[in-house]
C-alpha atoms as a PDB file:
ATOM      1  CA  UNK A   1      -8.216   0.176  -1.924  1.00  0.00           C
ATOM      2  CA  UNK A   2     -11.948   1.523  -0.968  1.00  0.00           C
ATOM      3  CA  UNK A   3     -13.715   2.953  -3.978  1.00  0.00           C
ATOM      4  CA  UNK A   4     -16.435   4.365  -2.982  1.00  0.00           C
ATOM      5  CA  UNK A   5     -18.809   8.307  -3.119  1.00  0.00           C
ATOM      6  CA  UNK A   6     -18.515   9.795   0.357  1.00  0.00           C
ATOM      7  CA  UNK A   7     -21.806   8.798   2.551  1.00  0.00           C
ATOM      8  CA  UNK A   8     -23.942  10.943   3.510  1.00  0.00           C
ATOM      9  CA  UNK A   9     -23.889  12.629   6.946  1.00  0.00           C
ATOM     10  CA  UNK A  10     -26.018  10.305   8.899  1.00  0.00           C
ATOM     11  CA  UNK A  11     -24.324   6.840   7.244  1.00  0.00           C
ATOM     12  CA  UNK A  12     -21.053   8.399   8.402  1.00  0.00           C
ATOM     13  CA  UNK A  13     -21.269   7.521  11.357  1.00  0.00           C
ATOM     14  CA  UNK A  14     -22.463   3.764  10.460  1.00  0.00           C
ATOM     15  CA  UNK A  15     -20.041   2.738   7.451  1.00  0.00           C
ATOM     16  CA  UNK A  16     -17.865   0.118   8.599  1.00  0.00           C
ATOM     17  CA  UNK A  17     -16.019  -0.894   5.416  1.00  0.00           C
ATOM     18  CA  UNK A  18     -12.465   0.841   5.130  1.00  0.00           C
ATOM     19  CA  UNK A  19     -12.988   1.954   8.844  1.00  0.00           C
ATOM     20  CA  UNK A  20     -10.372   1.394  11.459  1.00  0.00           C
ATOM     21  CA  UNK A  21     -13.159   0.705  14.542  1.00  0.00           C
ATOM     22  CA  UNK A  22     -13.221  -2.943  14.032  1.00  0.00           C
ATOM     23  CA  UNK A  23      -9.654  -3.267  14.240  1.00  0.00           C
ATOM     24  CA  UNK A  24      -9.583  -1.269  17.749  1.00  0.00           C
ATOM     25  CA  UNK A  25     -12.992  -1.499  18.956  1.00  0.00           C
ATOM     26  CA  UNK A  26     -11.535  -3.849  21.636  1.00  0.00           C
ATOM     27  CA  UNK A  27      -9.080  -1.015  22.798  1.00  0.00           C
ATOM     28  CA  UNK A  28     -11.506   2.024  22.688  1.00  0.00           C
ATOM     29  CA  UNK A  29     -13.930  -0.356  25.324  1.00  0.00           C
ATOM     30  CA  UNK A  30     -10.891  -1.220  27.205  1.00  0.00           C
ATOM     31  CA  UNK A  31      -9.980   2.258  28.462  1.00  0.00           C
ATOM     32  CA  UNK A  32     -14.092   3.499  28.929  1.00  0.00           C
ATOM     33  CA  UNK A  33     -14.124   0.374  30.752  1.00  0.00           C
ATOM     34  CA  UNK A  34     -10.732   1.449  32.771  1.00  0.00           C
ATOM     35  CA  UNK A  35     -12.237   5.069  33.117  1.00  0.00           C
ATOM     36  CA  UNK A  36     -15.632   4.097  34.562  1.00  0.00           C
ATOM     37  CA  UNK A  37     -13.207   2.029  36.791  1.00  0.00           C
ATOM     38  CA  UNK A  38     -11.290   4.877  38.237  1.00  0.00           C
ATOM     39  CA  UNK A  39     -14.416   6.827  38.849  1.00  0.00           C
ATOM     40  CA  UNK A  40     -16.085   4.539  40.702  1.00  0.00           C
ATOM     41  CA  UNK A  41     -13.296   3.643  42.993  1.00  0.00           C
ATOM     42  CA  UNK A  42     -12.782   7.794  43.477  1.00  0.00           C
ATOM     43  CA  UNK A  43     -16.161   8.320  44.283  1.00  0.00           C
ATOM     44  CA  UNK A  44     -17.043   5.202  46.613  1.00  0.00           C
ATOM     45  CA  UNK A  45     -13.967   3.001  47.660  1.00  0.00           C
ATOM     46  CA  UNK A  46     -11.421   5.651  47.899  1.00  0.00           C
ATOM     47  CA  UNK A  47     -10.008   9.211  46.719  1.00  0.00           C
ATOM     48  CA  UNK A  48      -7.103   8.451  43.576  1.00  0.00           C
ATOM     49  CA  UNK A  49      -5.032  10.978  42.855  1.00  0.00           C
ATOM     50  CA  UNK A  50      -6.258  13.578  40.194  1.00  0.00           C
ATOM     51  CA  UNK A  51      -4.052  14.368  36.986  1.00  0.00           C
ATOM     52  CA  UNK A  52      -3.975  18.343  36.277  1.00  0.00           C
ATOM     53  CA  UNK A  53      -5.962  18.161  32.657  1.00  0.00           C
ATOM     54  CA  UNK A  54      -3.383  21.003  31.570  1.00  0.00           C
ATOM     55  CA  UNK A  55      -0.303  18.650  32.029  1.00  0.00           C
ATOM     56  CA  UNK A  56      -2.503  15.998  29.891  1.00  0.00           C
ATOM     57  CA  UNK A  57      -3.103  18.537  27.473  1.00  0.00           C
ATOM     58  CA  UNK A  58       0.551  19.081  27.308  1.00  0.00           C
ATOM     59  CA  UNK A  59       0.907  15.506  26.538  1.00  0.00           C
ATOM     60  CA  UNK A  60      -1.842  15.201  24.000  1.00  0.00           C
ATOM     61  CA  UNK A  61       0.304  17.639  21.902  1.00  0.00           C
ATOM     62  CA  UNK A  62       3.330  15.965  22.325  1.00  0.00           C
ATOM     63  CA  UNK A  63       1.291  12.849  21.137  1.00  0.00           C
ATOM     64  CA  UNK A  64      -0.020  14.145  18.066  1.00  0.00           C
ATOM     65  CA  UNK A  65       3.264  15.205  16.799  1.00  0.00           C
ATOM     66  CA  UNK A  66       4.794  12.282  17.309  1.00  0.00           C
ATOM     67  CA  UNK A  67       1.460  10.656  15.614  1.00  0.00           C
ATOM     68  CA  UNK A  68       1.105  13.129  12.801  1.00  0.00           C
ATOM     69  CA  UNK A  69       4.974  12.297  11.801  1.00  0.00           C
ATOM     70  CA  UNK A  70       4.321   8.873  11.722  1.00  0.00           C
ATOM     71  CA  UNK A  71       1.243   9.300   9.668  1.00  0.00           C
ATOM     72  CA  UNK A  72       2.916  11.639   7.190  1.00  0.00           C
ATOM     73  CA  UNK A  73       5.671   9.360   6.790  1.00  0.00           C
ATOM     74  CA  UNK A  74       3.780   6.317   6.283  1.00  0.00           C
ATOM     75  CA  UNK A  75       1.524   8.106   3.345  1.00  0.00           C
ATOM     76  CA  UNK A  76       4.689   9.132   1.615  1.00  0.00           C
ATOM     77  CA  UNK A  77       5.421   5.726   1.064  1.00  0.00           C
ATOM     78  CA  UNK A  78       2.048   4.842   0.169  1.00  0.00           C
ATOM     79  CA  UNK A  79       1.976   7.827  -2.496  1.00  0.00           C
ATOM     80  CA  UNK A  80       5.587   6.854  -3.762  1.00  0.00           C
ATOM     81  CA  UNK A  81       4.610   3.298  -4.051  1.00  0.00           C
ATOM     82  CA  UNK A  82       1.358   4.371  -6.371  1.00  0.00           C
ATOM     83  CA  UNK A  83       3.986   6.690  -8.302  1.00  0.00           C
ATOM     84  CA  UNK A  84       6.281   4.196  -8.834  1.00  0.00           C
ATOM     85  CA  UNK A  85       3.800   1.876 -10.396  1.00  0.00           C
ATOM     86  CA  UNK A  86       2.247   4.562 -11.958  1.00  0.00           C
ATOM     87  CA  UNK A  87       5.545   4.943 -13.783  1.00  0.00           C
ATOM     88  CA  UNK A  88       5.326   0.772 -14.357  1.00  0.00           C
ATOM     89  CA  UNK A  89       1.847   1.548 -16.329  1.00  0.00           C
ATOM     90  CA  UNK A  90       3.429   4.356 -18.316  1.00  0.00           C
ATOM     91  CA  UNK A  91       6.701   2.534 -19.008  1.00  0.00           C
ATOM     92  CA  UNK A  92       5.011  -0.578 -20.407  1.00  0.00           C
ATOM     93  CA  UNK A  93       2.777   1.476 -22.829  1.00  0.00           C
ATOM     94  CA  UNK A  94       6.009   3.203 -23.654  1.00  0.00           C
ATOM     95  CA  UNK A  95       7.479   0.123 -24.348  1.00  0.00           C
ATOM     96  CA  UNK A  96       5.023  -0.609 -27.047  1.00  0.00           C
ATOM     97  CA  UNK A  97       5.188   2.489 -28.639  1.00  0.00           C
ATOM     98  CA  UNK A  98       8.799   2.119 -29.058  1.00  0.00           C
ATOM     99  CA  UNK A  99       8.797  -1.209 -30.519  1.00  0.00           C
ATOM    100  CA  UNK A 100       5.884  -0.144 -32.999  1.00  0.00           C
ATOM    101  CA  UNK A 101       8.303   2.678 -34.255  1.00  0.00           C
ATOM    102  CA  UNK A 102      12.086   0.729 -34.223  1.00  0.00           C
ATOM    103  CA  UNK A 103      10.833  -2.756 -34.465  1.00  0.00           C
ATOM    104  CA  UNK A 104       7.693  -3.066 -36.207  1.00  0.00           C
ATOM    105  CA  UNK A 105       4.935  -5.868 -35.909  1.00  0.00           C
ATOM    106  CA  UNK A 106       6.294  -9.375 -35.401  1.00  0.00           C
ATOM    107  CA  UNK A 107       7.291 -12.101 -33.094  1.00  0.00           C
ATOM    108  CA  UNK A 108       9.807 -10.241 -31.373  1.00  0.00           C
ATOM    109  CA  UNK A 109       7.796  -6.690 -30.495  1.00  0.00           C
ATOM    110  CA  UNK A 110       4.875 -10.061 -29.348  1.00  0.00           C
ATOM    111  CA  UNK A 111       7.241 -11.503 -27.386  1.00  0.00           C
ATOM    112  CA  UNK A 112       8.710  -8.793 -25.049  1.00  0.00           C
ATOM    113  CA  UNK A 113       5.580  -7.189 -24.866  1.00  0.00           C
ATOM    114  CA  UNK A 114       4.429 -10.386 -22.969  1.00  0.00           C
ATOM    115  CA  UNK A 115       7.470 -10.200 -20.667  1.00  0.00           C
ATOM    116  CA  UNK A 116       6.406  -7.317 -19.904  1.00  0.00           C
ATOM    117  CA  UNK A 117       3.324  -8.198 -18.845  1.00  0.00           C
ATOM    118  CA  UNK A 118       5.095 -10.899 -17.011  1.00  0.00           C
ATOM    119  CA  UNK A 119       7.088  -8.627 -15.240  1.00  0.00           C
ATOM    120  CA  UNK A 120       4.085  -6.739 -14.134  1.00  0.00           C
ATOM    121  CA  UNK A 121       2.477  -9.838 -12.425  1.00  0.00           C
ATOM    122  CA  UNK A 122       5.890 -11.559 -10.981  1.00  0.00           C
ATOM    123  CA  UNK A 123       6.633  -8.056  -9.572  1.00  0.00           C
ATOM    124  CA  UNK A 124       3.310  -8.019  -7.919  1.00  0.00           C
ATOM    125  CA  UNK A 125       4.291 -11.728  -6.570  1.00  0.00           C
ATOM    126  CA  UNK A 126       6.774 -10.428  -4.909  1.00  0.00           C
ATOM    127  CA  UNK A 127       5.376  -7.397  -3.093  1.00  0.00           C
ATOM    128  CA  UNK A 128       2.785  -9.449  -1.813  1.00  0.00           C
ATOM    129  CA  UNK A 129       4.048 -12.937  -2.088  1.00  0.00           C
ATOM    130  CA  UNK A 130       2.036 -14.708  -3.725  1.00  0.00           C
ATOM    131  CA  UNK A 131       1.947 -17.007  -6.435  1.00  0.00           C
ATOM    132  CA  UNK A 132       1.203 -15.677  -9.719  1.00  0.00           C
ATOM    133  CA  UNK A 133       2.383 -18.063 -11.723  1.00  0.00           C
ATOM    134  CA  UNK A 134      -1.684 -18.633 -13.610  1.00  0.00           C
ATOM    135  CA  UNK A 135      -1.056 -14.870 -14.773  1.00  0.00           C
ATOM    136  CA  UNK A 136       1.960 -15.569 -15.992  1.00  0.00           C
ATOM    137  CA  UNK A 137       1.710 -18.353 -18.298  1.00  0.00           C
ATOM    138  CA  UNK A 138      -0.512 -17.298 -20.511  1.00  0.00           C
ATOM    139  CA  UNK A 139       1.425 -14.769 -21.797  1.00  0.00           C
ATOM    140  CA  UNK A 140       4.661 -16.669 -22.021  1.00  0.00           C
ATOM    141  CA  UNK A 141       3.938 -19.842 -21.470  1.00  0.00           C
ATOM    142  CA  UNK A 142       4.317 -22.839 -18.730  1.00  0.00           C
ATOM    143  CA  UNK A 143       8.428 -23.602 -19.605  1.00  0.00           C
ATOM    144  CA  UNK A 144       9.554 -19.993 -19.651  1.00  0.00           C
ATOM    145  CA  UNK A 145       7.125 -18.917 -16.620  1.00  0.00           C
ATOM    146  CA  UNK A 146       8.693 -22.139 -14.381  1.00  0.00           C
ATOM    147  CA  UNK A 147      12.619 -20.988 -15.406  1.00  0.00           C
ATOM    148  CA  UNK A 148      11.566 -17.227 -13.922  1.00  0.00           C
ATOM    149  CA  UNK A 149      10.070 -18.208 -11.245  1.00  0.00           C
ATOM    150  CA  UNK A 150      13.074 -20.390  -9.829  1.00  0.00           C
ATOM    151  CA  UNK A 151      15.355 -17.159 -10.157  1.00  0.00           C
ATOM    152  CA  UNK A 152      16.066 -15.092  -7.019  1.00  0.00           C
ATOM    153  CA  UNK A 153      13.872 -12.612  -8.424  1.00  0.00           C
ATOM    154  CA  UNK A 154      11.566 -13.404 -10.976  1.00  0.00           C
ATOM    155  CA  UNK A 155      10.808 -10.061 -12.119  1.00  0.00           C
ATOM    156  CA  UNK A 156      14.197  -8.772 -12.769  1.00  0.00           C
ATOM    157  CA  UNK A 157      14.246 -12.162 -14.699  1.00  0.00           C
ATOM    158  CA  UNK A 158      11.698 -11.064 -17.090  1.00  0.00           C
ATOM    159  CA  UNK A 159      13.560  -7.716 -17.765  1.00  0.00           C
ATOM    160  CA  UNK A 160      16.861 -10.192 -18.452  1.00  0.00           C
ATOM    161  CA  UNK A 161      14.482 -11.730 -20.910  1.00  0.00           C
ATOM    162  CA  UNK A 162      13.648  -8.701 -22.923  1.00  0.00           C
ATOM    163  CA  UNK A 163      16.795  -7.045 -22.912  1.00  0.00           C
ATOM    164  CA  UNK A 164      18.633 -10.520 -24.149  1.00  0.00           C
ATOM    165  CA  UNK A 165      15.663 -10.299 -26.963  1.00  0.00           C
ATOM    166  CA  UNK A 166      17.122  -6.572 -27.814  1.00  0.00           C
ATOM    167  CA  UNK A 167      20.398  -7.467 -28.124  1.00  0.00           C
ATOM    168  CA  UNK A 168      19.491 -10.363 -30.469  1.00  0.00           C
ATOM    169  CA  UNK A 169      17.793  -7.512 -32.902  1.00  0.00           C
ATOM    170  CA  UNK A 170      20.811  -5.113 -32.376  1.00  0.00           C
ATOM    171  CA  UNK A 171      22.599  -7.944 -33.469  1.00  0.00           C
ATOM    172  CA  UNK A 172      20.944  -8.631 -36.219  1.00  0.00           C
ATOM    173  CA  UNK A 173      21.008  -4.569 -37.107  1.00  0.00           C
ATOM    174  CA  UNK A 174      16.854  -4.841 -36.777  1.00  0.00           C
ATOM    175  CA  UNK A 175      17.073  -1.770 -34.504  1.00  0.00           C
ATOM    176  CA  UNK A 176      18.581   1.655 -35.177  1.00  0.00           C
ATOM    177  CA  UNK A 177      21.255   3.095 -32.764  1.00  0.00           C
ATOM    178  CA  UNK A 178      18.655   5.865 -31.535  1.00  0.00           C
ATOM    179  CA  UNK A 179      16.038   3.123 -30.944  1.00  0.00           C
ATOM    180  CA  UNK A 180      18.227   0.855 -29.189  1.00  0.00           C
ATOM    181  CA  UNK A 181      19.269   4.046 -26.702  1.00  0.00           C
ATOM    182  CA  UNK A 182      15.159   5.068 -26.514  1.00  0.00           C
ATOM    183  CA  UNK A 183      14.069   0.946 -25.438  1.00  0.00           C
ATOM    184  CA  UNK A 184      17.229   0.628 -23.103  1.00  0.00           C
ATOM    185  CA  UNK A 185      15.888   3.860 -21.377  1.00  0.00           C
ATOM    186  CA  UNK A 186      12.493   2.290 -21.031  1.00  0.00           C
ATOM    187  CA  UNK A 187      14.124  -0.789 -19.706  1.00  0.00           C
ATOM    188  CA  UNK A 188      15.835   1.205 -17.191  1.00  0.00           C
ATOM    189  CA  UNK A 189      13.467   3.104 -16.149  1.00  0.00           C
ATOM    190  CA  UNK A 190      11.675  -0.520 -15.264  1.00  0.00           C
ATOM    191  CA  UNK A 191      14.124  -1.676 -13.412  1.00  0.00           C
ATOM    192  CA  UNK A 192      14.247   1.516 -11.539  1.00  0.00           C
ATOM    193  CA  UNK A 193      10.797   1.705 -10.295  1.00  0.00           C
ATOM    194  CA  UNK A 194      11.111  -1.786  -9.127  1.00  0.00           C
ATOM    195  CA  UNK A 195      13.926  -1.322  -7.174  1.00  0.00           C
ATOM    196  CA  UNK A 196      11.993   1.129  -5.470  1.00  0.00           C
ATOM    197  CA  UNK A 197       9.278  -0.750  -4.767  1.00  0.00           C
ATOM    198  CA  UNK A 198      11.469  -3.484  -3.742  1.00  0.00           C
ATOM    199  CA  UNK A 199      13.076  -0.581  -1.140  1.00  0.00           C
ATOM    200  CA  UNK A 200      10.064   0.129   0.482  1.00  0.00           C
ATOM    201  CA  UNK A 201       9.079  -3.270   0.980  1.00  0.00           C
ATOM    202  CA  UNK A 202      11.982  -4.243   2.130  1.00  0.00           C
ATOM    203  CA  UNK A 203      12.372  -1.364   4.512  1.00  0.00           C
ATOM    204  CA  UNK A 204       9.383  -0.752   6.958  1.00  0.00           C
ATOM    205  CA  UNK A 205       9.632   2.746   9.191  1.00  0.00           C
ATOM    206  CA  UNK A 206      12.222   2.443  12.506  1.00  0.00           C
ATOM    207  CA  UNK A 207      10.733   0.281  14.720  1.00  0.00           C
ATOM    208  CA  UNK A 208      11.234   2.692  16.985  1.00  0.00           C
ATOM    209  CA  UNK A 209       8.950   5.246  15.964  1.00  0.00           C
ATOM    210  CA  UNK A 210       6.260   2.576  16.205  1.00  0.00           C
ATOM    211  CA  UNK A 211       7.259   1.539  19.789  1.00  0.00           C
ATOM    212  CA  UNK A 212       7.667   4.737  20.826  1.00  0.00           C
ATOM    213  CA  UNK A 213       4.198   5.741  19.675  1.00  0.00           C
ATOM    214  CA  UNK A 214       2.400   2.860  21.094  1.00  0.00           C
ATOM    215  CA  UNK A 215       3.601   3.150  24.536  1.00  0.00           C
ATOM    216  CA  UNK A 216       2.831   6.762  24.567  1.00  0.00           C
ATOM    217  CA  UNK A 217      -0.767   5.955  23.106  1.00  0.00           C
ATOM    218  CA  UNK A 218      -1.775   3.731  25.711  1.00  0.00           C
ATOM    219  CA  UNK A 219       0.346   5.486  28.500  1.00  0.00           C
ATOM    220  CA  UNK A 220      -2.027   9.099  27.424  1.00  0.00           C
ATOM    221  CA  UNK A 221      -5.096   6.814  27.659  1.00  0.00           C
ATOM    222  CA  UNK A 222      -4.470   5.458  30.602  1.00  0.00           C
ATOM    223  CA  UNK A 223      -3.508   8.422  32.790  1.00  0.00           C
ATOM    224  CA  UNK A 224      -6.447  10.360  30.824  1.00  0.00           C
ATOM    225  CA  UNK A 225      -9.179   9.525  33.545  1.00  0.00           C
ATOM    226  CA  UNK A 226      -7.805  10.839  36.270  1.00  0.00           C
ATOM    227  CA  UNK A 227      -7.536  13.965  34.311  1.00  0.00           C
ATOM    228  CA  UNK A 228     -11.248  14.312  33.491  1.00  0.00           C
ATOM    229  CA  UNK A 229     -12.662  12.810  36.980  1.00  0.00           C
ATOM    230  CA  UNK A 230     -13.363  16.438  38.164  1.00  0.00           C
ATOM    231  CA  UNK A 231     -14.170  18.259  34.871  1.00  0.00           C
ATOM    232  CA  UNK A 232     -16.327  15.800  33.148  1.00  0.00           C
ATOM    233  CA  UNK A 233     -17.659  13.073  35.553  1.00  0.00           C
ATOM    234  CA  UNK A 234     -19.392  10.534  34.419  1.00  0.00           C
ATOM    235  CA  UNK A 235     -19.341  11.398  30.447  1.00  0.00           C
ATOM    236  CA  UNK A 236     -15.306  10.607  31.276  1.00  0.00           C
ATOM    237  CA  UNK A 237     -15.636   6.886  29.764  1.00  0.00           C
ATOM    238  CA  UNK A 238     -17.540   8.773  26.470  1.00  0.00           C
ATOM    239  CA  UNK A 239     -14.684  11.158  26.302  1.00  0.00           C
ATOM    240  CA  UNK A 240     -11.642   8.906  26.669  1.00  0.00           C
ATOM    241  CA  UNK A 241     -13.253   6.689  24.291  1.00  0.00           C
ATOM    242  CA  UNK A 242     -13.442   9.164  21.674  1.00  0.00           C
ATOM    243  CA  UNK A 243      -9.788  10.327  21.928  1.00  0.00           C
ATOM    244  CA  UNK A 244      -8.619   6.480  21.717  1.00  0.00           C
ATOM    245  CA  UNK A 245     -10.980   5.767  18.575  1.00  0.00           C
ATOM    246  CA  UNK A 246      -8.374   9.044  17.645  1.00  0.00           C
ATOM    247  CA  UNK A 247      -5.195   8.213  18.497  1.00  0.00           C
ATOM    248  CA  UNK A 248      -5.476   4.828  18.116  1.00  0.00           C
ATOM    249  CA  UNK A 249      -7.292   4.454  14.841  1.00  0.00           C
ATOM    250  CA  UNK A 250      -4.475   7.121  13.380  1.00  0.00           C
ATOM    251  CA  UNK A 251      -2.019   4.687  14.660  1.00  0.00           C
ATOM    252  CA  UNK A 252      -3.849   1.562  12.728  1.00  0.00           C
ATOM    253  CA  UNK A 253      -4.319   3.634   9.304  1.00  0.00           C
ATOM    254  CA  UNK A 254      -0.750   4.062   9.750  1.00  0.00           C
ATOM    255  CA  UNK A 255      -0.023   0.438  10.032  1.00  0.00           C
ATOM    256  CA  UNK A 256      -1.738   0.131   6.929  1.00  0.00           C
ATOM    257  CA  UNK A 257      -0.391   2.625   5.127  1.00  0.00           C
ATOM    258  CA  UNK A 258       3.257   1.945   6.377  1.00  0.00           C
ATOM    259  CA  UNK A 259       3.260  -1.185   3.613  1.00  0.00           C
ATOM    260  CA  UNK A 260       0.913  -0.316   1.181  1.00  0.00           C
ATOM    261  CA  UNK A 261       1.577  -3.712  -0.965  1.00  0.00           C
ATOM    262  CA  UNK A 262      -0.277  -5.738   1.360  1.00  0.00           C
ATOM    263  CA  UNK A 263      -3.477  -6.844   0.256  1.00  0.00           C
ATOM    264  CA  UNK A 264      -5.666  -4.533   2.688  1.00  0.00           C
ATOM    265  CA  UNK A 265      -8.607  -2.702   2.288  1.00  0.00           C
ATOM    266  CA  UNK A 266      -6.381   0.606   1.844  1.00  0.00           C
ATOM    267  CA  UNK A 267      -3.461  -1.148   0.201  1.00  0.00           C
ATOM    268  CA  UNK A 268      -2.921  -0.311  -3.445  1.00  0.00           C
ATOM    269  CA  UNK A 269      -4.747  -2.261  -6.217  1.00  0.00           C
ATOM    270  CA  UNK A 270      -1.779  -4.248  -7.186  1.00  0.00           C
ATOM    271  CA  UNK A 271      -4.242  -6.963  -9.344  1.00  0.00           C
ATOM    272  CA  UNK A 272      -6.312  -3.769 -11.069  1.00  0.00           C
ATOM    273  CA  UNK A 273      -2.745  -2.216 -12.280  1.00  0.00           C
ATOM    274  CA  UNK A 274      -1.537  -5.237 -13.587  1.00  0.00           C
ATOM    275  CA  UNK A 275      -4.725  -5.782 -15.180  1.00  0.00           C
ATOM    276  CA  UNK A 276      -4.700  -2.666 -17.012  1.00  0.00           C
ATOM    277  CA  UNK A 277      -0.891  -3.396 -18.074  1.00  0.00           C
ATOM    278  CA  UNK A 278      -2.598  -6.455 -19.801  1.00  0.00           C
ATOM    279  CA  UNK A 279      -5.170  -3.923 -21.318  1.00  0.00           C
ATOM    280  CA  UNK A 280      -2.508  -1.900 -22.572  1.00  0.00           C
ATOM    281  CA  UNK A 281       0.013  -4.644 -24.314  1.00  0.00           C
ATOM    282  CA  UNK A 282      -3.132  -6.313 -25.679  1.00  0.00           C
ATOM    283  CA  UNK A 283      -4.603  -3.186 -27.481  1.00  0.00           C
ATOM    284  CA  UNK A 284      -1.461  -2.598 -28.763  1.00  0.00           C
ATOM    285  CA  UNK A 285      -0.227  -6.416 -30.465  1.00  0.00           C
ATOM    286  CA  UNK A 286      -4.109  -6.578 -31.701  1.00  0.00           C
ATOM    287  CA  UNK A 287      -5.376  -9.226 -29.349  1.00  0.00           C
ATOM    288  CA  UNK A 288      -9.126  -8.356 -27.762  1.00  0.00           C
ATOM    289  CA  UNK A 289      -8.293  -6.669 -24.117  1.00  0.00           C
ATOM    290  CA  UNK A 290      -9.642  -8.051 -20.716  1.00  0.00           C
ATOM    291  CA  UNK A 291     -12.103  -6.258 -18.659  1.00  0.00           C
ATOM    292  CA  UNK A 292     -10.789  -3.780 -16.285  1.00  0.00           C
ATOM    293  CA  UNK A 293     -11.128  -5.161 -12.695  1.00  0.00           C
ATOM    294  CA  UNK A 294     -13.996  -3.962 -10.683  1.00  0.00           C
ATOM    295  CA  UNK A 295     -14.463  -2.726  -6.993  1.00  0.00           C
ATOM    296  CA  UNK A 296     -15.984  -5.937  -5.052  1.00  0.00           C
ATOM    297  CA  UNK A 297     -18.103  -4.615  -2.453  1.00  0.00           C
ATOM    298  CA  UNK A 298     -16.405  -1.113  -3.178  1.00  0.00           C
ATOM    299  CA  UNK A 299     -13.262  -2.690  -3.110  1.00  0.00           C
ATOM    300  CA  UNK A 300     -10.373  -2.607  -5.388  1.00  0.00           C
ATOM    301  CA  UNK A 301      -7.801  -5.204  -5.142  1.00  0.00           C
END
């Protein structure tokens, strides 16, 4: 995720970093390149047939609403995903506020406040697939991180793990029957927010919206210089370039923003939330907290 103060009004135009231009730069010079093209054959090989810019303006709105639904959809998953781990971070200090009041200090509040933790990082190995396994162990070691990570899914594994080590208190009568209901609600709740996760990663937008919107995009850009070869001349190839660096760099954002557990420039900060999960569980067994992760280079990972 960028993390950075808005540049000024001349940088604006310069900042490359969390752009979409070097992504598409090699489409936006494609179609000037076509449009200077087309003019040149109109004006000295032959006359092409001209494009009424009305019906292209026609089509430009038709465009832009099927691009603006795309792009709304695709940040609604992007904002549910930060929710849901928003919910993670506020579950897990939860968590530890519950165990402080029905369980007290002690090896068992220590130890499934480290699953938790674990969770937070095996969950994150999942969404991005990756190996997190040097996250992991220090919190609950190298035999119980291996066993976890050879489950279908490691995370939900972890949540096994703390609710076997609330039974074993119940069982012992350690826990009162309103604290037992108040942890297995946090627990839930958990398990909940990573099923939605696991939902929208598992579940990209219709690839038809995406098809549909691509041929259109290049189709509009295409046809675009025959629309502008008696309005606008020779600025046509600065014109169409501007409306592709448009369409097409709302249709990369949207890419982007369509999976926003990826580990992109404006993908969440997966590693900085689980980071301050480990803040959170360490200020509250006692232990000295890690730094909170930094932007690199403004940014956030």
């Amino acid at each position: 995720m960028i993390v950075r103060e808005s540049p000024s009004s001349l940088k604006l135009f310069f900042v490359m970093q969390g752009s979409v231009v070097p992504k598409i730069y090699g489409r936006i010079i494609s179609v000037a390149l076509l449009s200077a093209i087309v003019l040149l054959i109109d004006q000295h090989v032959v006359t092409l047939p001209h494009i009424s810019i009305g019906a292209m303006g026609i089509f430009g709105v038709a465009l832009s609403l099927f691009l603006g639904f795309r792009n709304n959809a695709a940040y609604d998953r992007w904002w549910e995903a930060r929710k849901l781990w928003g919910s993670i971070i506020s579950d897990v200090r939860n968590l530890g506020r519950h165990l402080c009041l029905f369980v007290g200090d002690g090896a068992d509040r220590e130890h499934i406040l480290s699953c938790a933790v674990a969770f937070a990082h095996l969950h994150r190995g999942f969404l991005r697939n990756v190996d997190v396994r040097t996250d992991v162990v220090p919190w609950i070691g190298e035999e119980k991180t291996t066993a976890m990570m050879a489950q279908q899914n490691p995370a939900d594994a972890a949540l096994r793990s703390m609710a076997d080590q609330v039974g074993r208190l119940i069982e012992k009568d350690a826990i009162s029957g309103f604290g037992q209901m108040t942890i297995s609600q946090t627990l839930s709740a958990m398990a909940e927010a990573q099923a939605g996760c696991e939902r929208i990663v598992t579940t990209p937008l219709p690839f038809v919206y995406s098809l549909l919107v691509r041929r259109t995009t290049y189709l509009y850009c295409w046809l675009l210089p025959f629309a502008l070869i008696d309005s606008t001349s020779w600025f046509a190839p600065v014109f169409v370039a501007i409306v592709a660096y448009v369409f097409f760099g709302l249709q990369s954002v949207t890419n982007e923003l369509e999976l926003p557990f990826r580990k992109v420039q404006n993908g969440l900060p997966l590693d900085a939330m689980c980071r301050t999960v480990e803040i959170s569980v360490s200020e509250a067994l006692g232990r000295e907290a890690p730094a909170e992760r930094a932007p690199v280079n403004h940014v956030l990972t």
